[in-house]
N, C-alpha and C. Protein backbone atom coordinates (compact mmCIF):
# COMPACT_ATOMS: atom_id res chain seq x y z
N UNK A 1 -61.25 24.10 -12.07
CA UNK A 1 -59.83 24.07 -12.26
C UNK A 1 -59.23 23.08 -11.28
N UNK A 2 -58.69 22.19 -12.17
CA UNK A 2 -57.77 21.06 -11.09
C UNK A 2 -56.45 21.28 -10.71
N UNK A 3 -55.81 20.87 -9.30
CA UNK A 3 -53.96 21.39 -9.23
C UNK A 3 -53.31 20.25 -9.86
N UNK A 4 -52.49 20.24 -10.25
CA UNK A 4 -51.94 19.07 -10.56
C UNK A 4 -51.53 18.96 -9.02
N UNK A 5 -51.02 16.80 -9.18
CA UNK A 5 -50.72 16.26 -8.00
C UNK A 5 -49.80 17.02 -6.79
N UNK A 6 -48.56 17.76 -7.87
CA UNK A 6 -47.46 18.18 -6.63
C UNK A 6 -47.65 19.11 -6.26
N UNK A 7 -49.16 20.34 -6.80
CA UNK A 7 -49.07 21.40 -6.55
C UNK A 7 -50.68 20.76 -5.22
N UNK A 8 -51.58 19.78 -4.92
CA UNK A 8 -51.94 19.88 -4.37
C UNK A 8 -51.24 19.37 -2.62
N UNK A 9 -49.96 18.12 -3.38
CA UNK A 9 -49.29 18.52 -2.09
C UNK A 9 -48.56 19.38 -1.65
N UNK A 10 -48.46 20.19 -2.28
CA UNK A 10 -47.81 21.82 -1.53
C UNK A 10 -48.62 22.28 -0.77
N UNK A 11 -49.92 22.35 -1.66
CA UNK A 11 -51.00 22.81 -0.90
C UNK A 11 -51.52 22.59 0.52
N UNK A 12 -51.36 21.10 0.88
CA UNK A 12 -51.82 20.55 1.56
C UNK A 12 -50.95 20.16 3.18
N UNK A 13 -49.40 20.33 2.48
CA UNK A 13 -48.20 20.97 3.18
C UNK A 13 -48.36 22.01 4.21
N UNK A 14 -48.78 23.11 3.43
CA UNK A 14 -48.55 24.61 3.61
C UNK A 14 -50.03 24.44 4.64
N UNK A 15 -50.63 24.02 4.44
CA UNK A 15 -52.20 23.67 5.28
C UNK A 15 -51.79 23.08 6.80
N UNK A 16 -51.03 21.88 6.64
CA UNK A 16 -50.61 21.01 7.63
C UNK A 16 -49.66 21.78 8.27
N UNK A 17 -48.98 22.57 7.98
CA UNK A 17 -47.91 23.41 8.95
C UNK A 17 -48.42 24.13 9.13
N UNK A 18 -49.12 25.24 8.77
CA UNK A 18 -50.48 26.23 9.53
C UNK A 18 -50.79 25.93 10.45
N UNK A 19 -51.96 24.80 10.45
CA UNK A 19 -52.47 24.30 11.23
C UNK A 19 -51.69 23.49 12.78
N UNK A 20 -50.51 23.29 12.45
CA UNK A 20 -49.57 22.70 13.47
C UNK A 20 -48.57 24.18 14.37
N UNK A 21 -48.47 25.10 13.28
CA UNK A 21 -48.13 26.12 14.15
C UNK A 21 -48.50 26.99 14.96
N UNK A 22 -50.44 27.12 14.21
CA UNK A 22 -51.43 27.23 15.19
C UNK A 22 -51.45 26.42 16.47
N UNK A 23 -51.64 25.38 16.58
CA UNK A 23 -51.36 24.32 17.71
C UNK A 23 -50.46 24.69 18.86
N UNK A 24 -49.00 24.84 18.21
CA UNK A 24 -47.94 24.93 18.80
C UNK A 24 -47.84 26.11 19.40
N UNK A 25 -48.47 27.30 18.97
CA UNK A 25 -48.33 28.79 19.46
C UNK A 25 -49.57 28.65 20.96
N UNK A 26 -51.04 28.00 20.35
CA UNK A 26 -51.63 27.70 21.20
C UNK A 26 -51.20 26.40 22.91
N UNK A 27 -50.66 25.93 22.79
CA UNK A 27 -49.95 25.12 23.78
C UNK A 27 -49.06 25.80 24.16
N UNK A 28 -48.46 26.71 23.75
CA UNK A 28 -47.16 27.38 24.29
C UNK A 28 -47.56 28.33 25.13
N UNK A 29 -48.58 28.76 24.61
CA UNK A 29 -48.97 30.53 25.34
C UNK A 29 -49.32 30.68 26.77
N UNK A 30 -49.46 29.59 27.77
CA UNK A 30 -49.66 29.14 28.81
C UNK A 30 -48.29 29.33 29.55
N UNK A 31 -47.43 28.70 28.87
CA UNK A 31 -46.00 28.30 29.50
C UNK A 31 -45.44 29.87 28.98
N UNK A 32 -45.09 30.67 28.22
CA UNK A 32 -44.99 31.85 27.65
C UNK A 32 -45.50 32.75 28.78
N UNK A 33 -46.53 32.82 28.71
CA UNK A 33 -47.74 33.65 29.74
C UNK A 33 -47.52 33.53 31.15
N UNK A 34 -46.94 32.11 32.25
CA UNK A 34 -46.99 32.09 33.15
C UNK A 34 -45.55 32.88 33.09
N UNK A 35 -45.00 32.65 31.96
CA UNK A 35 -43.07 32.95 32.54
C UNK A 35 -42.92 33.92 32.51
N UNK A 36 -43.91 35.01 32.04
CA UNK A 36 -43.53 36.42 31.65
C UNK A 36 -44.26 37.36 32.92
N UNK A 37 -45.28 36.46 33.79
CA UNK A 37 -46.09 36.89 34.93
C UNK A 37 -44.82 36.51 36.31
N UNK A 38 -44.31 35.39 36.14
CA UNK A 38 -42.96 35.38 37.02
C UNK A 38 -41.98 36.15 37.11
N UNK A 39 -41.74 36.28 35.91
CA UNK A 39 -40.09 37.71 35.46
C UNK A 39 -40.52 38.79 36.06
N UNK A 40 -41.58 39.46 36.03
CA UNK A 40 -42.80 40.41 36.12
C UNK A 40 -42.40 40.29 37.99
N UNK A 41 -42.96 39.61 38.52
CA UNK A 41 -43.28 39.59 39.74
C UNK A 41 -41.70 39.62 40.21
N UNK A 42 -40.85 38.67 39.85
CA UNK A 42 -39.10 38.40 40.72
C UNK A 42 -38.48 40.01 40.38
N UNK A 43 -38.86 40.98 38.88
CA UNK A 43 -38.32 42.29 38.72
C UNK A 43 -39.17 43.16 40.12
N UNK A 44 -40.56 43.09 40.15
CA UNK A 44 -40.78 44.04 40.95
C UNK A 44 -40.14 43.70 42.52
N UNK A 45 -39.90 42.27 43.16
CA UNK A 45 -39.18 41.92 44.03
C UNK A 45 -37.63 42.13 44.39
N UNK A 46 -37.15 42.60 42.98
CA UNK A 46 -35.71 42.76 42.79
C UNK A 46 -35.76 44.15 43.23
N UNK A 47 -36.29 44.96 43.17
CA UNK A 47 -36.63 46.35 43.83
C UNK A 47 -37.19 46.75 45.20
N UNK A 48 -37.73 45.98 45.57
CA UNK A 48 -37.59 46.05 47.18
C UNK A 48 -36.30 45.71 48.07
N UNK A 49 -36.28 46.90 48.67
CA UNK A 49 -35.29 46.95 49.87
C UNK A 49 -35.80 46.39 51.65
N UNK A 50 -35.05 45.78 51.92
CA UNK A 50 -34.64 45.77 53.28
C UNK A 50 -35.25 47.38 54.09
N UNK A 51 -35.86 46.95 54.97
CA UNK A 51 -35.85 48.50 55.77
C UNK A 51 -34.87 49.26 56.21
N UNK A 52 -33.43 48.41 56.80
CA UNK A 52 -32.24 48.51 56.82
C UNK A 52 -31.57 49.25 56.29
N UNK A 53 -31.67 49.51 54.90
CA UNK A 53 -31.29 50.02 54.18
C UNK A 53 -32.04 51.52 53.70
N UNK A 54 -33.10 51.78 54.38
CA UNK A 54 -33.78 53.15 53.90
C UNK A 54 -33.93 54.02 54.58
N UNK A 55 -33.29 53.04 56.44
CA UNK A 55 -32.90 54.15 56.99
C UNK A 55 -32.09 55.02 56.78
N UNK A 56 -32.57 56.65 57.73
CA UNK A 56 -31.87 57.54 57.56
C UNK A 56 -30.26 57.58 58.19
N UNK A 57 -30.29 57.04 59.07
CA UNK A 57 -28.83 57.07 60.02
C UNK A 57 -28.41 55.98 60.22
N UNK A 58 -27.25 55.11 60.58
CA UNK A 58 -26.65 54.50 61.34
C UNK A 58 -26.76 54.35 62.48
N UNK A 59 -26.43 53.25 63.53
CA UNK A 59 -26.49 53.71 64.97
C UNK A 59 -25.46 54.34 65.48
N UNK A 60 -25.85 55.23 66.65
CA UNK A 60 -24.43 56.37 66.93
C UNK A 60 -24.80 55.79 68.61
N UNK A 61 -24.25 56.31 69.21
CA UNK A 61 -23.61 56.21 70.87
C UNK A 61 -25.03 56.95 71.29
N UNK A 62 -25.39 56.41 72.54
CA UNK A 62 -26.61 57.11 73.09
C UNK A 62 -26.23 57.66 74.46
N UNK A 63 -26.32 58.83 74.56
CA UNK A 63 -25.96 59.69 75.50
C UNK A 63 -26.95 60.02 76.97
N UNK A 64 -26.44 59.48 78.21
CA UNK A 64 -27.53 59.65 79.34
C UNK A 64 -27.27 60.84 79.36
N UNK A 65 -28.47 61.71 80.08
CA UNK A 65 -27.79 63.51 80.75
C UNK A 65 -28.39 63.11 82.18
N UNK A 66 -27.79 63.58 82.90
CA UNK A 66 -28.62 64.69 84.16
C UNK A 66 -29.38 65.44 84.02
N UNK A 67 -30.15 65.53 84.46
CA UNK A 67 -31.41 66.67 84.93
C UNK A 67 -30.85 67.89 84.61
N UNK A 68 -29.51 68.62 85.03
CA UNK A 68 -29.18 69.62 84.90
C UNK A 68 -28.29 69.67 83.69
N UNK A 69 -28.47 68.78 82.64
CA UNK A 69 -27.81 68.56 81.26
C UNK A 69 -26.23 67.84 81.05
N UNK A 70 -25.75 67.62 82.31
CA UNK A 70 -24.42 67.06 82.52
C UNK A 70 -24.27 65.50 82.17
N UNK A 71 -23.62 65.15 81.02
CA UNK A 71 -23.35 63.87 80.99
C UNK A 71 -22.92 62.97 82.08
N UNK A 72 -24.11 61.89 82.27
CA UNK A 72 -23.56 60.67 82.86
C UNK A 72 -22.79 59.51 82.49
N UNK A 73 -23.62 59.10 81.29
CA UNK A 73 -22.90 58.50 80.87
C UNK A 73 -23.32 58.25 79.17
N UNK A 74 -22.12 57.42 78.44
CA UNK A 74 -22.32 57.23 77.17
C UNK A 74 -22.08 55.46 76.69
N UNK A 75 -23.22 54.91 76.30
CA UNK A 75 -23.53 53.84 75.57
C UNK A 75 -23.55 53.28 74.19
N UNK A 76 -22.77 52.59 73.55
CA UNK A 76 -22.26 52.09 72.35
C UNK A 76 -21.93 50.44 72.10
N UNK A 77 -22.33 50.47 70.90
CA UNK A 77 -21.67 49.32 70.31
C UNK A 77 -20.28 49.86 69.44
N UNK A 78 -20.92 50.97 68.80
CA UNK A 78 -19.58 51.57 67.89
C UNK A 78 -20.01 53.12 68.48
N UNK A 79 -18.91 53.62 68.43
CA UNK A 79 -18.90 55.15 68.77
C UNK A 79 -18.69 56.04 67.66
N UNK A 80 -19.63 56.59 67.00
CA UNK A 80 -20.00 56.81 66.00
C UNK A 80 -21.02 58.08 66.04
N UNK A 81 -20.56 59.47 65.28
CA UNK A 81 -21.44 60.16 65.41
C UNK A 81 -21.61 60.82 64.13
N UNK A 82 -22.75 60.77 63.61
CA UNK A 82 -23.27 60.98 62.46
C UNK A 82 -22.93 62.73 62.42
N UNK A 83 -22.42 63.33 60.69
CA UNK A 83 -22.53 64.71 60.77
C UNK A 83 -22.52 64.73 59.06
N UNK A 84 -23.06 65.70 58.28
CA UNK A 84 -23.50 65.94 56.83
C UNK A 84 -22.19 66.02 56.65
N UNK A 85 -22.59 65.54 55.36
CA UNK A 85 -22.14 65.18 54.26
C UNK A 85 -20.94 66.65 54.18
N UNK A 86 -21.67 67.76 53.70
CA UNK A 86 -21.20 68.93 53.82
C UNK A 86 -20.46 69.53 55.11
N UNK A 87 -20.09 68.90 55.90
CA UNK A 87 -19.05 68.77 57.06
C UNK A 87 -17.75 68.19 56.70
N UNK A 88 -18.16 67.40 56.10
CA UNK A 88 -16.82 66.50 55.48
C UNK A 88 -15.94 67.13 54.32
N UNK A 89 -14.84 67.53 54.53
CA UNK A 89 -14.24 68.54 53.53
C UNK A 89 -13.93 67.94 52.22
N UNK A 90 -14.09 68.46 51.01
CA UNK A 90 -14.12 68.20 49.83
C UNK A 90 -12.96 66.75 49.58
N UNK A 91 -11.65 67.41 49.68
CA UNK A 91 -10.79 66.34 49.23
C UNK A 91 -10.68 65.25 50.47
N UNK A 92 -11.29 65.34 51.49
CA UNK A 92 -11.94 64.23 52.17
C UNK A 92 -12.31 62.96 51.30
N UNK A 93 -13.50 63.82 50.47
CA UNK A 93 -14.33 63.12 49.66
C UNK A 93 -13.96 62.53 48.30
N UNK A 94 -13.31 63.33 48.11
CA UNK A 94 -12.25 62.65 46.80
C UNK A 94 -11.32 61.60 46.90
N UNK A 95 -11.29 61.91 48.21
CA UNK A 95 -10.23 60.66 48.55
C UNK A 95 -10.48 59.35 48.56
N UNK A 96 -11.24 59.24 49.31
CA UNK A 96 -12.31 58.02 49.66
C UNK A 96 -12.81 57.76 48.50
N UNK A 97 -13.05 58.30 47.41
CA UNK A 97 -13.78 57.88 46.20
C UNK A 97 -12.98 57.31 45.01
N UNK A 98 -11.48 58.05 45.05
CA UNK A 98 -10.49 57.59 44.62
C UNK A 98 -9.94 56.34 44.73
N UNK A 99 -9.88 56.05 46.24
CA UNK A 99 -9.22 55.17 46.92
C UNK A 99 -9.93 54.01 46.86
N UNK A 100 -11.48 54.01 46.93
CA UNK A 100 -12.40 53.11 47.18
C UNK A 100 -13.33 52.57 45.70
N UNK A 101 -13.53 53.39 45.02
CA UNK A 101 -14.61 53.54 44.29
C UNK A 101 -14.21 54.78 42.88
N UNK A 102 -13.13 54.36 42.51
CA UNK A 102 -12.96 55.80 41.29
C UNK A 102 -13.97 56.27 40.46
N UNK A 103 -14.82 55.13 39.82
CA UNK A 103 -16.14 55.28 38.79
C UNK A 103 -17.37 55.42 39.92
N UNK A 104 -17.37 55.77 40.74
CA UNK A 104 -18.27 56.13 41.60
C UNK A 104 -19.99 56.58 41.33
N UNK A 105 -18.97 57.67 40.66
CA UNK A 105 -20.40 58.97 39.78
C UNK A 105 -20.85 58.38 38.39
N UNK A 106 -19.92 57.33 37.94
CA UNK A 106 -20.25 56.56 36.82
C UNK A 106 -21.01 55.52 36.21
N UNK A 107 -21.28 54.37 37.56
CA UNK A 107 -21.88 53.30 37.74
C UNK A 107 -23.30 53.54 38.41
N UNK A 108 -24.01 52.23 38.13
CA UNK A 108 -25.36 52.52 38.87
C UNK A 108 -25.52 51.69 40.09
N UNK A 109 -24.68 51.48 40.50
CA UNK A 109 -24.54 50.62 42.00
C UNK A 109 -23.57 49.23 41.61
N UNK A 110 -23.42 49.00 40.73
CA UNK A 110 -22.20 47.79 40.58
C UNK A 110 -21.45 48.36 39.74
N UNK A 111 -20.14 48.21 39.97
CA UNK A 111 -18.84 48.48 39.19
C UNK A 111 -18.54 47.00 38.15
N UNK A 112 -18.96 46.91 36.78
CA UNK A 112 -18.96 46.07 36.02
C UNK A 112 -17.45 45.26 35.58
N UNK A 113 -16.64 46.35 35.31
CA UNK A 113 -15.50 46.23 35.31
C UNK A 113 -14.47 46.06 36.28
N UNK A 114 -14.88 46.70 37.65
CA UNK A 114 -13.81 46.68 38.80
C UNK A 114 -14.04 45.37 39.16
N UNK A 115 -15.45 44.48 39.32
CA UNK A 115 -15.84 43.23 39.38
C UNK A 115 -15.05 42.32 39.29
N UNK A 116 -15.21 42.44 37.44
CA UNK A 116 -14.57 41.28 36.22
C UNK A 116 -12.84 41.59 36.75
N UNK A 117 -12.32 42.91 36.89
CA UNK A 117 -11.36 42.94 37.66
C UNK A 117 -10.55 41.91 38.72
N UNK A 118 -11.48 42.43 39.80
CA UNK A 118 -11.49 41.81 41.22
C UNK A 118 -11.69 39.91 40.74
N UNK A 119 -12.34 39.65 40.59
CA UNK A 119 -12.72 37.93 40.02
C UNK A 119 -11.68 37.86 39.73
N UNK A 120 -10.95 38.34 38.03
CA UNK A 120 -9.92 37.61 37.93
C UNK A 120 -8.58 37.50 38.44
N UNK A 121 -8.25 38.41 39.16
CA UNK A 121 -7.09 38.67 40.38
C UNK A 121 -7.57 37.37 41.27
N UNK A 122 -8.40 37.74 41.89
CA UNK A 122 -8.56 36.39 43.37
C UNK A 122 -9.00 35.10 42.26
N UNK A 123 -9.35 35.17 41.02
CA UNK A 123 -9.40 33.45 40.72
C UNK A 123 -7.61 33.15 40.49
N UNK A 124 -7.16 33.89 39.98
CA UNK A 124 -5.41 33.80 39.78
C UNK A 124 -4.85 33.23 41.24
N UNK A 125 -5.40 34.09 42.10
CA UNK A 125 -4.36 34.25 43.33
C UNK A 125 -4.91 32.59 44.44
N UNK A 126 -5.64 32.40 43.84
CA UNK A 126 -7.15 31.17 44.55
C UNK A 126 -7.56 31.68 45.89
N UNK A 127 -7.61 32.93 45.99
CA UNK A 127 -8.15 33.03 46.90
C UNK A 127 -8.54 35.21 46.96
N UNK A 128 -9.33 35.82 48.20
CA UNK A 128 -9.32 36.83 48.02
C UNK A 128 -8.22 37.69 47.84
N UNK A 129 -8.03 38.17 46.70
CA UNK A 129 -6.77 39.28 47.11
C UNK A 129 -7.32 40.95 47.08
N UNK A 130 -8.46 40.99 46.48
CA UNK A 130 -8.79 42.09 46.08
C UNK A 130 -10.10 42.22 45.76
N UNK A 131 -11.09 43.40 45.97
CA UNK A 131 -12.43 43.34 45.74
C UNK A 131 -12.77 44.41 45.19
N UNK A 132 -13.82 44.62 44.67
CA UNK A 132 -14.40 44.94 43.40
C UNK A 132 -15.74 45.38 43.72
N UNK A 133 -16.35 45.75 44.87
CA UNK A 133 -17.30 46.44 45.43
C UNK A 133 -17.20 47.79 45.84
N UNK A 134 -18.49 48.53 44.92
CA UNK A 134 -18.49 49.48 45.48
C UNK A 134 -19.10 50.71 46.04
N UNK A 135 -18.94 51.68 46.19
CA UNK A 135 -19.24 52.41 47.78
C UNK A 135 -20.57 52.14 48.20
N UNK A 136 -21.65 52.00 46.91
CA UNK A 136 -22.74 51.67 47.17
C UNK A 136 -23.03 50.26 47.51
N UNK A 137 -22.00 49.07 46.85
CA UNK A 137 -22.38 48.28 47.63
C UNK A 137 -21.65 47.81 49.16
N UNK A 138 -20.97 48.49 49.47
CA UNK A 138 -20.07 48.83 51.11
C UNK A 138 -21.11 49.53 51.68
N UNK A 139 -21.88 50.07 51.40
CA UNK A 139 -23.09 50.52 52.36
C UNK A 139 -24.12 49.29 52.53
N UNK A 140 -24.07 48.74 51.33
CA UNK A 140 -25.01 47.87 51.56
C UNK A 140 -24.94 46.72 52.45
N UNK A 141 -23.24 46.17 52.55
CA UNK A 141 -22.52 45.52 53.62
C UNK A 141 -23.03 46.10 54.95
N UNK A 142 -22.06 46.83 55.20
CA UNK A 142 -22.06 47.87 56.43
C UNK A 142 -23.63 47.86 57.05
N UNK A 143 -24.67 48.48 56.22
CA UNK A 143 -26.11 48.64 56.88
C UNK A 143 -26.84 47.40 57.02
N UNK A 144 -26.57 46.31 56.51
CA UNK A 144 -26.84 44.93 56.83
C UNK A 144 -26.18 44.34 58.24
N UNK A 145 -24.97 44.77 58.39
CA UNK A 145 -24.13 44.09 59.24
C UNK A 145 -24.79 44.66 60.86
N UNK A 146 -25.26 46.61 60.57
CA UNK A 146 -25.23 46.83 61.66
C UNK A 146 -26.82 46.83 62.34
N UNK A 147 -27.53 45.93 61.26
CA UNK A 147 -28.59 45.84 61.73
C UNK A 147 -28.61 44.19 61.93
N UNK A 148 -27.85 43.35 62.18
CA UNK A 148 -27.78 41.98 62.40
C UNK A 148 -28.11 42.07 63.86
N UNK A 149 -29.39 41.17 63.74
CA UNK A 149 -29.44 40.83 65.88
C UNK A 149 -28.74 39.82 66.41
N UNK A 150 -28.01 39.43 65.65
CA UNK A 150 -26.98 37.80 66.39
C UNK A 150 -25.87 37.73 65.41
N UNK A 151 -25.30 37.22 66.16
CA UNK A 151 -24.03 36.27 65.19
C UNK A 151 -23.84 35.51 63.90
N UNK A 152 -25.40 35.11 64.02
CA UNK A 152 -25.64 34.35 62.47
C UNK A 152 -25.99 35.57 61.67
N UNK A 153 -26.53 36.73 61.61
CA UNK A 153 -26.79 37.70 61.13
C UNK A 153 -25.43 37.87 60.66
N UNK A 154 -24.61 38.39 61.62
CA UNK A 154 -23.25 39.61 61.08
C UNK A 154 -22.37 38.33 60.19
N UNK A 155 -22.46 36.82 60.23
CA UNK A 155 -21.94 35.71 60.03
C UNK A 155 -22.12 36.22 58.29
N UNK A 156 -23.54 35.84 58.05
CA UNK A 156 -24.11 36.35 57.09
C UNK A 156 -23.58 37.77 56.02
N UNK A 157 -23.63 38.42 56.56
CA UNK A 157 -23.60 39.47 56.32
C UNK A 157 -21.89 39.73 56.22
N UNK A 158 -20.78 39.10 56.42
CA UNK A 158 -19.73 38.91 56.14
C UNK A 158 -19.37 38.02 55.15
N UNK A 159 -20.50 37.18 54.97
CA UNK A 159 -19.78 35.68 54.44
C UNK A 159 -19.04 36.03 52.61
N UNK A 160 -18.25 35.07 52.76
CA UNK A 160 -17.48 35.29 51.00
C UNK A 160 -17.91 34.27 50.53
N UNK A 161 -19.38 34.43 49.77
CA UNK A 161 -20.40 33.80 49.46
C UNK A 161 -20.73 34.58 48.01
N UNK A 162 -21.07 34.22 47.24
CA UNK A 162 -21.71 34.43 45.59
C UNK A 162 -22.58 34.66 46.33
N UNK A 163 -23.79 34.08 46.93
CA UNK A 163 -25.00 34.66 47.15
C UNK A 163 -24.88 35.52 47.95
N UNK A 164 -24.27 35.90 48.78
CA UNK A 164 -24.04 37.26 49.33
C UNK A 164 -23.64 38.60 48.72
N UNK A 165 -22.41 38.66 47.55
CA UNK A 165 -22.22 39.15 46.35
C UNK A 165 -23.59 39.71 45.51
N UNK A 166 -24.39 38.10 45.22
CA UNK A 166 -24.94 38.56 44.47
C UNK A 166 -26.44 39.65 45.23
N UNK A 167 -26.69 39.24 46.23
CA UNK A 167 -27.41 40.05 46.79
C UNK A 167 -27.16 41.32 47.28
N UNK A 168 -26.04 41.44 47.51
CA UNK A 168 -25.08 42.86 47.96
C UNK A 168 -25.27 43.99 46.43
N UNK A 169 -25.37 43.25 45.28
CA UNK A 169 -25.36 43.84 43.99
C UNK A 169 -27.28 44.14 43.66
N UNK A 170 -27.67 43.37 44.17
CA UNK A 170 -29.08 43.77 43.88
C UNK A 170 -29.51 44.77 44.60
N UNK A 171 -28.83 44.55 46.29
CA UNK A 171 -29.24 46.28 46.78
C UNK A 171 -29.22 47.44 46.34
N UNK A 172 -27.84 46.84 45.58
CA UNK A 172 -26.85 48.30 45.44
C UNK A 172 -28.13 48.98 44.66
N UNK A 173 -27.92 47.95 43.58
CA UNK A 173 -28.90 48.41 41.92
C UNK A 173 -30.33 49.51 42.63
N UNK A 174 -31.05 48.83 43.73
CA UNK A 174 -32.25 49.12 44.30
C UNK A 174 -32.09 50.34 44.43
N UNK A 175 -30.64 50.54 45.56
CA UNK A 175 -30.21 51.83 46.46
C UNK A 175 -30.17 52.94 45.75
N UNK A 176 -29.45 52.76 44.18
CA UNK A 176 -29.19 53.72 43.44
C UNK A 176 -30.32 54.48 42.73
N UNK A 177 -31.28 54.12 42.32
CA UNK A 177 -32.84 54.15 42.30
C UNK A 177 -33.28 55.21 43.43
N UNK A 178 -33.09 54.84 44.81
CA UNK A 178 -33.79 55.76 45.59
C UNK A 178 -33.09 57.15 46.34
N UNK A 179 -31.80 56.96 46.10
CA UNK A 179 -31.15 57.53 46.70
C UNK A 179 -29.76 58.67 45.57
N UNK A 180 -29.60 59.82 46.00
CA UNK A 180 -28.61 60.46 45.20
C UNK A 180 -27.34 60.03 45.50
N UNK A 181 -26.34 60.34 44.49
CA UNK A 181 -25.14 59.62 44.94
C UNK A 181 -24.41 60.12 46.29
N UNK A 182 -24.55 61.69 46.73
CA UNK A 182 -24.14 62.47 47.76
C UNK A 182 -24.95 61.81 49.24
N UNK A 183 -25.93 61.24 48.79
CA UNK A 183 -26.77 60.56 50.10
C UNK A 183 -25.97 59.18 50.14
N UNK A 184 -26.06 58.75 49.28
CA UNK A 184 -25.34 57.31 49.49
C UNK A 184 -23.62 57.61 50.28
N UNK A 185 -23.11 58.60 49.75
CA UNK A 185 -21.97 58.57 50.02
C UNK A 185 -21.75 59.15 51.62
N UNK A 186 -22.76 59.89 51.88
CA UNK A 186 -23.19 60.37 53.15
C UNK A 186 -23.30 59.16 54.14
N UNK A 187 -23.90 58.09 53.82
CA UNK A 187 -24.49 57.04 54.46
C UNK A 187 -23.40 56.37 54.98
């Protein structure tokens, strides 16, 4: 059985693009394969925290005694004394969450909307008027800042920088992962 002419160039078509998409899938799968071993590796990196951040406490004031238990003296950078969560009276806590962070219990460490918020206020205003971070990523500020050993550290760790933003948001994401929201808010 013979094809006629146009049906053997169909044939021969349908052959030649096979064979070329074979090709093309084969050359690709390298570049495919390395990019999906990168995403792979920068996600599991996007999940590591700072040690900074997994501590349990803040620094508080360090207290000399006497021998016979009598304060001598007391040492600080900030005077600061850590006490649970459950010390802190309820509408304490409401307040601060209100005031700071309303979607608090809602978000998973970035406020999506208070953001897009915040951006378009300070792009209006050209400059900061208002921010859009929250509580989780104010810890993430805060526990960066107070673990800075110099000036270029806390420099850092202040700066009104996108890459600071954007890294302040990757903690958060991390933080929320390891931590309950009552611990974070504790922190």
């Amino acid at each position: 059985m013979r094809l006629s002419p146009a049906l053997a160039r169909l044939a021969l078509a349908l052959l030649v693009s096979v064979l070329a998409g074979i090709l093309v899938a084969a050359l690709a799968l390298p570049v495919v394969g390395g990019t999906a071993l990168a995403a792979k590796a920068q996600a599991d990196e996007f999940l590591n925290l700072p040690a900074e951040l997994t501590d349990e406490q803040p620094p508080t004031r360090t207290r000399i005694l006497a021998a016979d238990g009598s304060l001598l003296a007391t040492l600080y950078l900030e005077n600061r004394v850590n006490v649970p969560l459950s010390s802190v009276p309820e509408h304490v806590r409401q307040a601060v969450i209100a005031i700071e962070d309303a979607r608090f219990y809602e978000h998973n460490g970035v406020d999506t909307k208070g953001t897009l918020r915040a951006a378009i206020r300070n792009s209006r205003a050209g400059g900061v008027q208002q921010g859009g971070s929250t509580l989780t990523q104010q810890y993430v500020k805060n526990a960066l800042l107070a673990s800075a050993r110099d000036k270029a550290g806390q420099e850092a760790a202040r700066a009104q920088s996108l890459e600071r933003k954007l890294q302040e948001a990757r903690y958060a994401l991390a933080i929320e992962r390891k931590l309950s929201k009552d611990e974070i808010l504790s922190r």
